[in-house]
PDB file of N, CA and C in Angstrom:
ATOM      1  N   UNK A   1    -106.813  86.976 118.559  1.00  0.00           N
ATOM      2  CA  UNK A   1    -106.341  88.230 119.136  1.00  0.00           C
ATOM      3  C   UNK A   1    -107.349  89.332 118.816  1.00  0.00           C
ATOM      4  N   UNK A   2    -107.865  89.832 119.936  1.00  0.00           N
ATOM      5  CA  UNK A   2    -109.007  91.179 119.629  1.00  0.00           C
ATOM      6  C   UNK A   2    -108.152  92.189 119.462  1.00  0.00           C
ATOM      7  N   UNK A   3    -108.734  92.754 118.131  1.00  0.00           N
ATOM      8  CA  UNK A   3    -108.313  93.902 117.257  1.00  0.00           C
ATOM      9  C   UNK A   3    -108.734  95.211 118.014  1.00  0.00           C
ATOM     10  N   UNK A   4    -110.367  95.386 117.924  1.00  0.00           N
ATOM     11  CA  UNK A   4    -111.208  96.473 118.380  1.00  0.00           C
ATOM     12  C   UNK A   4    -112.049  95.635 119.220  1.00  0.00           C
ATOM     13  N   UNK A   5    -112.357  96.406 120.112  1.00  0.00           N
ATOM     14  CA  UNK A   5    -112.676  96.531 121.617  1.00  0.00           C
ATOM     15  C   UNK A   5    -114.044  97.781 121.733  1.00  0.00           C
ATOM     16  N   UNK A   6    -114.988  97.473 121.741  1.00  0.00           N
ATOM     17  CA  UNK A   6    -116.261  98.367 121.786  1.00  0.00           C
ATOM     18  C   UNK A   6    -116.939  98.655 123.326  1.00  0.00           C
ATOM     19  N   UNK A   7    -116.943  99.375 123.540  1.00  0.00           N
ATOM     20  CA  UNK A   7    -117.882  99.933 125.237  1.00  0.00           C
ATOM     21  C   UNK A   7    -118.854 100.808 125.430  1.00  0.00           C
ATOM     22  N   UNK A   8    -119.212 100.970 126.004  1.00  0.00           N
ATOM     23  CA  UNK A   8    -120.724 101.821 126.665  1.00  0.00           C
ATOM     24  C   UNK A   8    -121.844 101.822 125.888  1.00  0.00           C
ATOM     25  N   UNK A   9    -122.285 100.377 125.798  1.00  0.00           N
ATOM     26  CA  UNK A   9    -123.639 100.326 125.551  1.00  0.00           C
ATOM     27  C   UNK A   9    -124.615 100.276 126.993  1.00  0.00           C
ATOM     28  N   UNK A  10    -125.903 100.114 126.442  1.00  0.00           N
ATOM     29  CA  UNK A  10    -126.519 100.678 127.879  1.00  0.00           C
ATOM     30  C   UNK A  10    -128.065 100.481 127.421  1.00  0.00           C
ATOM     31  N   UNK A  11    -128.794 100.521 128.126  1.00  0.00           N
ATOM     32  CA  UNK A  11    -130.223 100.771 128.148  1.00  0.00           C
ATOM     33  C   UNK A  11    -130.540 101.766 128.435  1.00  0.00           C
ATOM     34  N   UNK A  12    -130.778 102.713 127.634  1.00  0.00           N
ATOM     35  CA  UNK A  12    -131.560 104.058 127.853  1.00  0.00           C
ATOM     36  C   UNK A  12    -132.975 104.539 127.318  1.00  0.00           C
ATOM     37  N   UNK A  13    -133.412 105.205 127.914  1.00  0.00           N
ATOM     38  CA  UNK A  13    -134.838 106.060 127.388  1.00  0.00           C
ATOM     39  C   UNK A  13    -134.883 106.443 126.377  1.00  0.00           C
ATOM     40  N   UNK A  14    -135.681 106.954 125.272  1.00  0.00           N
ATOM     41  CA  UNK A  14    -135.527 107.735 124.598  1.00  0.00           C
ATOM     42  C   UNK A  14    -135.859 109.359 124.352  1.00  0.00           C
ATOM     43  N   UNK A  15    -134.433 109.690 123.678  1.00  0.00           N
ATOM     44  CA  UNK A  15    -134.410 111.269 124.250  1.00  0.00           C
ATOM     45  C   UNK A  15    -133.339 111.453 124.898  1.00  0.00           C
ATOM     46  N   UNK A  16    -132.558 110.207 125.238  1.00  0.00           N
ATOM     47  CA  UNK A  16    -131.465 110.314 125.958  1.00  0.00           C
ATOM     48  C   UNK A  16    -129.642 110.792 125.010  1.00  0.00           C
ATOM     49  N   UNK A  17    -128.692 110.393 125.742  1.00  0.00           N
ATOM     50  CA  UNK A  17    -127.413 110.335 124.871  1.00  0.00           C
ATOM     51  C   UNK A  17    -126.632 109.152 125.493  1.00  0.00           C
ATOM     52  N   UNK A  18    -125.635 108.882 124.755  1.00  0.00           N
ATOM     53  CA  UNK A  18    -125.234 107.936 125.160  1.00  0.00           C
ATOM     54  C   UNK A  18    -123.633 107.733 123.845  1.00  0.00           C
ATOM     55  N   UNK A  19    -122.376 107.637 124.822  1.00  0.00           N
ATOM     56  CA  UNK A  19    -121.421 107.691 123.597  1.00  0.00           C
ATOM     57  C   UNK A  19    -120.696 106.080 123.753  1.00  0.00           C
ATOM     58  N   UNK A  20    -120.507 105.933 122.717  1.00  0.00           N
ATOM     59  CA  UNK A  20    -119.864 104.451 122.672  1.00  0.00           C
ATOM     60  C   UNK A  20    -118.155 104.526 122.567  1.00  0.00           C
ATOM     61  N   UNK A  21    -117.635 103.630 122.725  1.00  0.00           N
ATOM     62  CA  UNK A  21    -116.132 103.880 122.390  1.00  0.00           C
ATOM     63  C   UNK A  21    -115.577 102.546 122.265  1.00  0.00           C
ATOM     64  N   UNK A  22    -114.534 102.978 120.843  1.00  0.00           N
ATOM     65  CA  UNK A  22    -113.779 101.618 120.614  1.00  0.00           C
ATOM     66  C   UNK A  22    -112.090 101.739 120.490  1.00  0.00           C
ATOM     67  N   UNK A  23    -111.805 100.600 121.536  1.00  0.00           N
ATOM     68  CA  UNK A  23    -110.017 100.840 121.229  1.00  0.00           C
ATOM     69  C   UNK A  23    -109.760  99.704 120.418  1.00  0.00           C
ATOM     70  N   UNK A  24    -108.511 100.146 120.007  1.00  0.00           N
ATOM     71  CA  UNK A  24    -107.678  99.482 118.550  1.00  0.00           C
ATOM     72  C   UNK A  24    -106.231  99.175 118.876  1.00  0.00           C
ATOM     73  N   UNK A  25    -106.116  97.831 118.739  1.00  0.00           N
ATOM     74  CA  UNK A  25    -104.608  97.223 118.834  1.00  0.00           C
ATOM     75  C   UNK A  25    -103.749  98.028 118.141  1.00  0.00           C
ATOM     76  N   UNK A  26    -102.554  98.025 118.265  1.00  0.00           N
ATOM     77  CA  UNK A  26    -101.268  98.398 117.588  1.00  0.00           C
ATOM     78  C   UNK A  26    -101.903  98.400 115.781  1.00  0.00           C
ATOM     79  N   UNK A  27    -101.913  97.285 115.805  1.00  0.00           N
ATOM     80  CA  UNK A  27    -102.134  97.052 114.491  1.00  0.00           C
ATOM     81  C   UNK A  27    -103.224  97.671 113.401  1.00  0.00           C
ATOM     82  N   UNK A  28    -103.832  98.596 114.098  1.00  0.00           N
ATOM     83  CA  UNK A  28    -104.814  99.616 113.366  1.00  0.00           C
ATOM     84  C   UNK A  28    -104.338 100.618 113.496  1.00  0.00           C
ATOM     85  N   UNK A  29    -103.646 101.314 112.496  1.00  0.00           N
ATOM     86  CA  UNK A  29    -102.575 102.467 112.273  1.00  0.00           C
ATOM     87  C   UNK A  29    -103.869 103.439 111.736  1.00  0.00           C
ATOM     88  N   UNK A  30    -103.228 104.717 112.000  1.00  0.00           N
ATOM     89  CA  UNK A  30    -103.961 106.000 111.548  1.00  0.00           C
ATOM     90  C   UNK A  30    -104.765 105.971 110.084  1.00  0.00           C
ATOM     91  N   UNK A  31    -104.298 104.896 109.272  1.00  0.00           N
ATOM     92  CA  UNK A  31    -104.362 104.655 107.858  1.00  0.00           C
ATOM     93  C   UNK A  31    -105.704 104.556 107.890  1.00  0.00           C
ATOM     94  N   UNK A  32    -106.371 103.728 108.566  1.00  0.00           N
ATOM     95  CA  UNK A  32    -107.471 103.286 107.683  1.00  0.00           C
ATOM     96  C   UNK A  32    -108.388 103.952 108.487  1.00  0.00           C
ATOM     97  N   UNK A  33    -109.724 103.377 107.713  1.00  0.00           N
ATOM     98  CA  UNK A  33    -111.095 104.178 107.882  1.00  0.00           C
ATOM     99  C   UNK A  33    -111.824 103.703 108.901  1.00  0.00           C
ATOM    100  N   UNK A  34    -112.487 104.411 110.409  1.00  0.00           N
ATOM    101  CA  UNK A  34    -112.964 103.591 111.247  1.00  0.00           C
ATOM    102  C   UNK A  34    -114.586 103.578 110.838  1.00  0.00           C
ATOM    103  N   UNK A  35    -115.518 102.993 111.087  1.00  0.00           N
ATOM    104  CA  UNK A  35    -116.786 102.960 111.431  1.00  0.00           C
ATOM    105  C   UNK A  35    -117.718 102.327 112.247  1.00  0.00           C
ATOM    106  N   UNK A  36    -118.635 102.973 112.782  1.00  0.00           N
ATOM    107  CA  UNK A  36    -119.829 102.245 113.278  1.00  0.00           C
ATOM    108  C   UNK A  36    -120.765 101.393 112.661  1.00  0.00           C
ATOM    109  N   UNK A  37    -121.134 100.440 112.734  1.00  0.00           N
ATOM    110  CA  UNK A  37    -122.470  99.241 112.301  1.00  0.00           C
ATOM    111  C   UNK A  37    -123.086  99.469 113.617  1.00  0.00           C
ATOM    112  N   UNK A  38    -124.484  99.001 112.871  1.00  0.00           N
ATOM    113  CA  UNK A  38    -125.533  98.385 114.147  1.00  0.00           C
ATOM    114  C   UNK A  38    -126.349  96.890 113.085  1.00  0.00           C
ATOM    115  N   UNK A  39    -126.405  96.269 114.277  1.00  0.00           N
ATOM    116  CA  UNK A  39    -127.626  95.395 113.501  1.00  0.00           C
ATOM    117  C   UNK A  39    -128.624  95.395 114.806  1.00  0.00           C
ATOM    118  N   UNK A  40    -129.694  95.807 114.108  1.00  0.00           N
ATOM    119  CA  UNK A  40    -131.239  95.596 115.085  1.00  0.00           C
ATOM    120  C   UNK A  40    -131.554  94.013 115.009  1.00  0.00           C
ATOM    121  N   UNK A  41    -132.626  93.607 115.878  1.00  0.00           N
ATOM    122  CA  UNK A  41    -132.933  91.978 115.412  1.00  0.00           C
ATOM    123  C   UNK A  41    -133.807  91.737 114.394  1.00  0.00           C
ATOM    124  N   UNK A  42    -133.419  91.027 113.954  1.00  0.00           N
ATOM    125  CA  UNK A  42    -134.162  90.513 112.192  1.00  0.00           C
ATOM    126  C   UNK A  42    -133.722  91.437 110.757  1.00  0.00           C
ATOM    127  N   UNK A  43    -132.620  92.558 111.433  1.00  0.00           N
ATOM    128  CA  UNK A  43    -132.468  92.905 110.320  1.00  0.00           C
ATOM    129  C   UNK A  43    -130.966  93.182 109.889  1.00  0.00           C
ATOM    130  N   UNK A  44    -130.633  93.043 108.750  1.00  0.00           N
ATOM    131  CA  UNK A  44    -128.923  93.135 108.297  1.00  0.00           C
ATOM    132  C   UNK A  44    -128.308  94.293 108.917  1.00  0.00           C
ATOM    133  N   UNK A  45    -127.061  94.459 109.404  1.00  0.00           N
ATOM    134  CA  UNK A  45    -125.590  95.180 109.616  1.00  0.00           C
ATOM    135  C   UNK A  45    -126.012  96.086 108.537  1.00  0.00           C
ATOM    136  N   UNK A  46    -126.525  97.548 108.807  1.00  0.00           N
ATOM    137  CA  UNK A  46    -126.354  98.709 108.319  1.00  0.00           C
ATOM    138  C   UNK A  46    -125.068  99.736 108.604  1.00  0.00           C
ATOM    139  N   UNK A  47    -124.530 100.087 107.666  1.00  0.00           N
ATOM    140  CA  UNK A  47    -123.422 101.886 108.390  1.00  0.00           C
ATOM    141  C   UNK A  47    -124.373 102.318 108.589  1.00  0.00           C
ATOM    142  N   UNK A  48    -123.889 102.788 110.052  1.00  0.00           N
ATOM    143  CA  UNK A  48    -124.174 104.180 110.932  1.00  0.00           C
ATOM    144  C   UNK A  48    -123.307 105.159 110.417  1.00  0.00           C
ATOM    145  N   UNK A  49    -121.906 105.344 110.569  1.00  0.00           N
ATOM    146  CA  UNK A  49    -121.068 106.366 110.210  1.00  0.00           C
ATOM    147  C   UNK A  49    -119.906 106.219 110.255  1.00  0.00           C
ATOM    148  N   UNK A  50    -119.005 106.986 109.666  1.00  0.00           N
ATOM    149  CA  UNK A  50    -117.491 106.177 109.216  1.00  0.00           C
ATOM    150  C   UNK A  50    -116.631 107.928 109.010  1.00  0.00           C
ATOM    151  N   UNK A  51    -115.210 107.356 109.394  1.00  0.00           N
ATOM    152  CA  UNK A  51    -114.531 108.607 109.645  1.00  0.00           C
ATOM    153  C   UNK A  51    -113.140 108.521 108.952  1.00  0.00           C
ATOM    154  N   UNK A  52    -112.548 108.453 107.910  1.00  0.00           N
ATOM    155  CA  UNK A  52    -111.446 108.726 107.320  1.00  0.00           C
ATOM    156  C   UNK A  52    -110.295 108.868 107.826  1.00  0.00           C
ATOM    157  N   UNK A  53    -109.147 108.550 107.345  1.00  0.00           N
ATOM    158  CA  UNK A  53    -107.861 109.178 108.360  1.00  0.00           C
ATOM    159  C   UNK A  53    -107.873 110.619 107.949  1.00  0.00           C
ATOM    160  N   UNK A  54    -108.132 111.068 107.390  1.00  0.00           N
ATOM    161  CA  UNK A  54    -107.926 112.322 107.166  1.00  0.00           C
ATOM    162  C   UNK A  54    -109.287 113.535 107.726  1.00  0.00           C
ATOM    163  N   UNK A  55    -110.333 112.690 108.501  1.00  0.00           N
ATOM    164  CA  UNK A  55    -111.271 112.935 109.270  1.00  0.00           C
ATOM    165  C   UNK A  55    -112.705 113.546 108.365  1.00  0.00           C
ATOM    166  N   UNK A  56    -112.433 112.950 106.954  1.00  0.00           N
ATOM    167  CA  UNK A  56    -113.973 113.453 106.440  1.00  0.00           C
ATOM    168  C   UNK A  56    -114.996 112.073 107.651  1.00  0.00           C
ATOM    169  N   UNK A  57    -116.204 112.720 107.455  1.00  0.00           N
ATOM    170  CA  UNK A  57    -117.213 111.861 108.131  1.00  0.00           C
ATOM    171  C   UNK A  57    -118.423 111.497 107.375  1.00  0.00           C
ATOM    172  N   UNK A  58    -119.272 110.342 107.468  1.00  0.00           N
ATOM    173  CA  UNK A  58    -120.574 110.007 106.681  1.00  0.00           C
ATOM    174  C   UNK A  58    -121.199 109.967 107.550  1.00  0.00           C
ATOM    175  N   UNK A  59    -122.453 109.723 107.441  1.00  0.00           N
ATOM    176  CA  UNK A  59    -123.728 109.173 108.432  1.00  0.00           C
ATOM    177  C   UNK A  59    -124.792 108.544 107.669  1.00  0.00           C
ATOM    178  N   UNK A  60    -125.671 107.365 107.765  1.00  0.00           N
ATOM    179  CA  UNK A  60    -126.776 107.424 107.076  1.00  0.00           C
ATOM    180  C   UNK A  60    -127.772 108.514 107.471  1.00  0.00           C
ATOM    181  N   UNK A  61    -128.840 108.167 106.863  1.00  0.00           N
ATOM    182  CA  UNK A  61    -129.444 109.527 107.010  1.00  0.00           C
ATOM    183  C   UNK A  61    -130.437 109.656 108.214  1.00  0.00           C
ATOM    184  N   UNK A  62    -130.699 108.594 108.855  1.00  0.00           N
ATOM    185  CA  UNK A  62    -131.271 108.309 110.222  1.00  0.00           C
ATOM    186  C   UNK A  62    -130.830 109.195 110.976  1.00  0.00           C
ATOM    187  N   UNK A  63    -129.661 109.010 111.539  1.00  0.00           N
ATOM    188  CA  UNK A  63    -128.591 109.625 112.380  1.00  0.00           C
ATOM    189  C   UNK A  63    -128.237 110.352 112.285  1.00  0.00           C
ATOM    190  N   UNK A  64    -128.346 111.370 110.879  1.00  0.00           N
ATOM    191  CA  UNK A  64    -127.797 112.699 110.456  1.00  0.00           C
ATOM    192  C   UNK A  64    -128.514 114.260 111.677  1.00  0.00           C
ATOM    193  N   UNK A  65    -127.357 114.650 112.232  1.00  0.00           N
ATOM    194  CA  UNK A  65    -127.701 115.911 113.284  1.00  0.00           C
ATOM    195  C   UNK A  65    -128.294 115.399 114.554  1.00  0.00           C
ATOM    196  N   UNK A  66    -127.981 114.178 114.539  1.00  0.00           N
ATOM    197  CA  UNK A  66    -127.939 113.354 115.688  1.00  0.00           C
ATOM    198  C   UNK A  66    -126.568 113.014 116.757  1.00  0.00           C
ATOM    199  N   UNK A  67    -126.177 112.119 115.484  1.00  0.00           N
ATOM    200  CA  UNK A  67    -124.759 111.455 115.688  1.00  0.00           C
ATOM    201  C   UNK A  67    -123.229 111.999 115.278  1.00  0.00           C
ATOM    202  N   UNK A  68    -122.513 111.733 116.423  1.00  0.00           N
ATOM    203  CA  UNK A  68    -120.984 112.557 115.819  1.00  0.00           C
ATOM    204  C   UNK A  68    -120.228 111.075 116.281  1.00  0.00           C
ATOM    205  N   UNK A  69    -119.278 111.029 115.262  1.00  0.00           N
ATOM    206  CA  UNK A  69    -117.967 110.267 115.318  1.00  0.00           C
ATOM    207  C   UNK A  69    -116.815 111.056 114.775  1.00  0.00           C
ATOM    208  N   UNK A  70    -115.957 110.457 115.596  1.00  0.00           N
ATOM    209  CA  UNK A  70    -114.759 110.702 116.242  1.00  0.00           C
ATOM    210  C   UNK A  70    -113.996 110.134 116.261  1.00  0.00           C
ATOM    211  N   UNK A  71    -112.395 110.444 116.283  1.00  0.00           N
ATOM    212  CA  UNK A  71    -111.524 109.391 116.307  1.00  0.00           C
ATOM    213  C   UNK A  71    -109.985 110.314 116.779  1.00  0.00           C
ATOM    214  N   UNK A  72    -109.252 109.674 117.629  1.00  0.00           N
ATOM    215  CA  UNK A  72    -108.001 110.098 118.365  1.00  0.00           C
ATOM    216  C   UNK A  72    -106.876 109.061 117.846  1.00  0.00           C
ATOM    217  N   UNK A  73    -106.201 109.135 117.292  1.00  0.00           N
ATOM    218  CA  UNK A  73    -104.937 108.505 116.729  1.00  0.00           C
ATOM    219  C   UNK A  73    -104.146 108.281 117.640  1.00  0.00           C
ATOM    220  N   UNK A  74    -103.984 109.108 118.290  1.00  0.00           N
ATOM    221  CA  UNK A  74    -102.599 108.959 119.512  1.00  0.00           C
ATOM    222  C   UNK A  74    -103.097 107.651 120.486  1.00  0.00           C
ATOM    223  N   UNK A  75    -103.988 107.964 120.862  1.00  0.00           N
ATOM    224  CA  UNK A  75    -104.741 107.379 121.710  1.00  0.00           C
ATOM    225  C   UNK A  75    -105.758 105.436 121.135  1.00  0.00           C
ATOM    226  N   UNK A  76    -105.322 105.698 119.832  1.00  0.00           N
ATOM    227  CA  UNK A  76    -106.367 104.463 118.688  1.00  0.00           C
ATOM    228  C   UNK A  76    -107.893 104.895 119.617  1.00  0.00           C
ATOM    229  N   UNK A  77    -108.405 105.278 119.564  1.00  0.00           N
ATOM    230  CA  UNK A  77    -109.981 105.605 120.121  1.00  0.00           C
ATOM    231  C   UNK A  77    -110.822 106.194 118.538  1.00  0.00           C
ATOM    232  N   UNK A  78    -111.757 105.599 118.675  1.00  0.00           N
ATOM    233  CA  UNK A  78    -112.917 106.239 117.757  1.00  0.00           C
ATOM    234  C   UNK A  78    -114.447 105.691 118.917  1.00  0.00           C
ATOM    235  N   UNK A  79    -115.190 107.114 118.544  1.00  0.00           N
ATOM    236  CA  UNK A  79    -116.158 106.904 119.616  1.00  0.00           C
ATOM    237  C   UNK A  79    -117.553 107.577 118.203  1.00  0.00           C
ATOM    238  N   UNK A  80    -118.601 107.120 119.007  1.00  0.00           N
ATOM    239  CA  UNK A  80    -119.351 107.458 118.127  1.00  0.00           C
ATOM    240  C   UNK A  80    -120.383 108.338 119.752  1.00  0.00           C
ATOM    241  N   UNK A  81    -121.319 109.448 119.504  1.00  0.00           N
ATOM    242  CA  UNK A  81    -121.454 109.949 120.395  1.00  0.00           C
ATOM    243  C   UNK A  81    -123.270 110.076 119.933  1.00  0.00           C
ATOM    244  N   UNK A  82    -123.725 109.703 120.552  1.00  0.00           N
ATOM    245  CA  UNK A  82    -125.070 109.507 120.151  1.00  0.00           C
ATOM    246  C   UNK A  82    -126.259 109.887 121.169  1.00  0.00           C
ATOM    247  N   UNK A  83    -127.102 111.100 120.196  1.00  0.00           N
ATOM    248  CA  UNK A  83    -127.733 112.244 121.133  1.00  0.00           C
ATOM    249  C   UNK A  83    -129.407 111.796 120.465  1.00  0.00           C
ATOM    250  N   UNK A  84    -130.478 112.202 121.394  1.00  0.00           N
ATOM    251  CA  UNK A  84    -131.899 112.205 121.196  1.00  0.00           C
ATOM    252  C   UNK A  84    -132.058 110.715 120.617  1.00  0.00           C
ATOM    253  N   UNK A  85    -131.718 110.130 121.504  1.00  0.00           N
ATOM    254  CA  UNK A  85    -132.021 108.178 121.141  1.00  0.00           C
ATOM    255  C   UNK A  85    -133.294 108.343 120.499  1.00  0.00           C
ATOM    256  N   UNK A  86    -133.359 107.015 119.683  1.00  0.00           N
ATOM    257  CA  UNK A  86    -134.777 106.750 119.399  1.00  0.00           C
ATOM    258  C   UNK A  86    -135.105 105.212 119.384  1.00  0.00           C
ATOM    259  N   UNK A  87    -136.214 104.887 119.942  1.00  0.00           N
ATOM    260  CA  UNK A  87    -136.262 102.944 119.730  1.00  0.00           C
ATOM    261  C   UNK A  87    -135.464 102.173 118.615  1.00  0.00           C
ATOM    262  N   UNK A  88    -135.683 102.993 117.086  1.00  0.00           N
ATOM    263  CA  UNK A  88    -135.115 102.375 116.179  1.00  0.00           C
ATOM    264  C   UNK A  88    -133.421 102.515 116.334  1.00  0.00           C
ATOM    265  N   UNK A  89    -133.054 102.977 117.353  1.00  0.00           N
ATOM    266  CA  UNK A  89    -131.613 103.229 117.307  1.00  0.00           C
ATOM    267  C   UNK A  89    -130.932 101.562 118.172  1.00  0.00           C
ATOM    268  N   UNK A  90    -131.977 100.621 118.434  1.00  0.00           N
ATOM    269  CA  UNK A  90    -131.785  99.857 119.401  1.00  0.00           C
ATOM    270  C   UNK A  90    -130.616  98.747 118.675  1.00  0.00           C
ATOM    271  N   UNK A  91    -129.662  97.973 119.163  1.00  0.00           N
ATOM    272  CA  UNK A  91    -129.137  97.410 118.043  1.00  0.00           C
ATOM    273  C   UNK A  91    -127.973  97.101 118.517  1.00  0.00           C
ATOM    274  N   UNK A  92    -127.301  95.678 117.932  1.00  0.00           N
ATOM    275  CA  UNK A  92    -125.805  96.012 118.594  1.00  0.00           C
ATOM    276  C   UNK A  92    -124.536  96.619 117.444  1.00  0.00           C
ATOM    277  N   UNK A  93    -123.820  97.345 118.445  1.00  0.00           N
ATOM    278  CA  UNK A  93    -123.288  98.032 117.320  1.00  0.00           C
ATOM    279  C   UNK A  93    -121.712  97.652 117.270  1.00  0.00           C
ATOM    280  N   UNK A  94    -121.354  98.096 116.367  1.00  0.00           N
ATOM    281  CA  UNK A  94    -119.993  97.259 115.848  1.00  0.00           C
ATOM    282  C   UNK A  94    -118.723  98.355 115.659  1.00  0.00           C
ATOM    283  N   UNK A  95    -117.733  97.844 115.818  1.00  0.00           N
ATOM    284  CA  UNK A  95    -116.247  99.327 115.392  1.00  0.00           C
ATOM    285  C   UNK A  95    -115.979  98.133 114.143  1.00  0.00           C
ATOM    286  N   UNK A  96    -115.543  98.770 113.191  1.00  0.00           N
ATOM    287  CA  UNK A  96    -115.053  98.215 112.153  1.00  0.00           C
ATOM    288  C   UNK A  96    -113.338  99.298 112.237  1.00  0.00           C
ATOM    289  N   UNK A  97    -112.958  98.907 111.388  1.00  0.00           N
ATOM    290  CA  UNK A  97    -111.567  99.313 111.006  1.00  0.00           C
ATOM    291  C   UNK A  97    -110.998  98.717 109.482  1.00  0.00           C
ATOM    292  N   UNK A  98    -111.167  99.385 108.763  1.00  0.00           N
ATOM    293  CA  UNK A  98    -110.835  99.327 107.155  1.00  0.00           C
ATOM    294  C   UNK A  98    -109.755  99.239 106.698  1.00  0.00           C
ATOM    295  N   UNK A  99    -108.689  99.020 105.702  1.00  0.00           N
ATOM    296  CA  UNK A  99    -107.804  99.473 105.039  1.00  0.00           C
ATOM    297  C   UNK A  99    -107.477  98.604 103.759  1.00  0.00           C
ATOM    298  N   UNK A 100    -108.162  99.421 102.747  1.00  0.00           N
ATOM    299  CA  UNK A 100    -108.199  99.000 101.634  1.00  0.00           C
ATOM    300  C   UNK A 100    -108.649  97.871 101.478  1.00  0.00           C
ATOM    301  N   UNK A 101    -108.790  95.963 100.648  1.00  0.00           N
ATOM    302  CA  UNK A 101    -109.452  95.009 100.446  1.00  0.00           C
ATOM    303  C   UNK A 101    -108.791  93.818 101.415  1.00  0.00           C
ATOM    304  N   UNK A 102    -107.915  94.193 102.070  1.00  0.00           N
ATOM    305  CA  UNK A 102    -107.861  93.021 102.453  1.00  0.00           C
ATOM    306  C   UNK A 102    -107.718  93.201 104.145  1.00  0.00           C
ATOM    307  N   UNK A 103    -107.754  94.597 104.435  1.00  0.00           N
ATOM    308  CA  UNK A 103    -107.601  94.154 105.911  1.00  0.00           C
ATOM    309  C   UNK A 103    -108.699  95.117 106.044  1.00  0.00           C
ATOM    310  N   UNK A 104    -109.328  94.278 107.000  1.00  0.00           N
ATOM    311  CA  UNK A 104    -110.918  94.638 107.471  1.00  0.00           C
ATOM    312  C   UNK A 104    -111.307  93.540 109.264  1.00  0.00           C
ATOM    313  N   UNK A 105    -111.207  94.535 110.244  1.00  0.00           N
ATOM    314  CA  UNK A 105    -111.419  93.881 111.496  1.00  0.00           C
ATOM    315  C   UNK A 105    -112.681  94.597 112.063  1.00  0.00           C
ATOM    316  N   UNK A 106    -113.477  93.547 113.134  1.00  0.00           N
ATOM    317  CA  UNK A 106    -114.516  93.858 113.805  1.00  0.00           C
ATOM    318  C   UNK A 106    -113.939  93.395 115.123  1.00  0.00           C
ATOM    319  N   UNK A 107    -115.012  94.481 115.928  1.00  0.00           N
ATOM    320  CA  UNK A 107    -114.974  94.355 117.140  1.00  0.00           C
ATOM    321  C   UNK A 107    -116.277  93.401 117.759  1.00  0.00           C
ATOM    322  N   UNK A 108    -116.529  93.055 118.786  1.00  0.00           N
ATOM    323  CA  UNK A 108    -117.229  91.723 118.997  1.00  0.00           C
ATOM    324  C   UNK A 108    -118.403  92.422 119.030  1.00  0.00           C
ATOM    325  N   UNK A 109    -118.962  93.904 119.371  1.00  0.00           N
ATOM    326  CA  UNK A 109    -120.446  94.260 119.357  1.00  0.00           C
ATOM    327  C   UNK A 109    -121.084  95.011 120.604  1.00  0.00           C
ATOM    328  N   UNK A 110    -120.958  96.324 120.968  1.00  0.00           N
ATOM    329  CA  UNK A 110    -122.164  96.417 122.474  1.00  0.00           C
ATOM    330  C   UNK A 110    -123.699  96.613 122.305  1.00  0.00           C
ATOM    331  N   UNK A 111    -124.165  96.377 123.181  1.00  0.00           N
ATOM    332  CA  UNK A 111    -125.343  97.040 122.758  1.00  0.00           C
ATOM    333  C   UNK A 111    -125.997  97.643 123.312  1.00  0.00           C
ATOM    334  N   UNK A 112    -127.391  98.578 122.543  1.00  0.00           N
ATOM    335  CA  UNK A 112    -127.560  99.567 122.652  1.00  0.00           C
ATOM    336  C   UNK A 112    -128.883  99.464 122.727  1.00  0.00           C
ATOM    337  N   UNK A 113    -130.446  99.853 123.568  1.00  0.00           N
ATOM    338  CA  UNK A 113    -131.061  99.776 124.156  1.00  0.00           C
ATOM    339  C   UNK A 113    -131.863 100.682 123.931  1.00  0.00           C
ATOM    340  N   UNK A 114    -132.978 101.363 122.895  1.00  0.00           N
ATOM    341  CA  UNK A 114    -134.020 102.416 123.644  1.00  0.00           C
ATOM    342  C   UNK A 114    -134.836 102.290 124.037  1.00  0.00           C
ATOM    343  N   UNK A 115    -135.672 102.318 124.762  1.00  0.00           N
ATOM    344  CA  UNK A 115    -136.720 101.961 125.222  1.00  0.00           C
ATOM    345  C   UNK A 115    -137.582 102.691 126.457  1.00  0.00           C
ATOM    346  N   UNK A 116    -138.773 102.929 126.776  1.00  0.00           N
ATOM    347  CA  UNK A 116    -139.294 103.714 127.560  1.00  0.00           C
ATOM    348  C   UNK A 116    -140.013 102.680 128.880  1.00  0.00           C
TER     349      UNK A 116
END
């Protein structure tokens, strides 16, 4: 049964924007913590950025004044919104959904494209 559900990846230029979005079954309540992953090829599942129920936000530092995430409860949506692409941003990226050690779901992955 798919938990999270990831969309709008794309091939874009760089310099471009481009926002991703992930929906969440019933079963991902306001509680837990959403985030973005990417993995580029050849290299490990890094955080991109992660959003709290209570809406503090992180970013690594790549993405910092770049990237905004987001998240709508009513709606289960968390989107990550991603401005001035860069090649290294290329990667497929992941919705995670947290809550505490034992429940932890992924979404299957879109991906994401810079290139000139």
């Amino acid at each position: 049964q798919v938990q999270l559900m990831e969309s709008g990846g794309a091939l874009v230029q760089p310099g471009e924007s481009l926002r991703l979005s992930c929906a969440a079954s019933e079963i991902i309540s306001s509680a837990f913590t959403m985030a973005w992953y990417r993995q580029a090829p050849g290299k490990p599942r890094e955080l991109v950025a992660s959003i709290t129920p209570g809406g503090s936000t992180t970013y690594v530092d790549s993405v910092k004044g770049r990237f905004i995430i987001s998240r709508d409860t009513v709606k289960k949506m968390t989107s990550l919104q991603m401005n001035s692409l860069k090649p290294e941003d290329t990667g497929v990226y992941f919705c995670n959904a947290r809550l505490g050690l034992h429940d932890d779901y992924w979404g299957q992955g879109t991906q994401v494209a810079v290139s000139s």
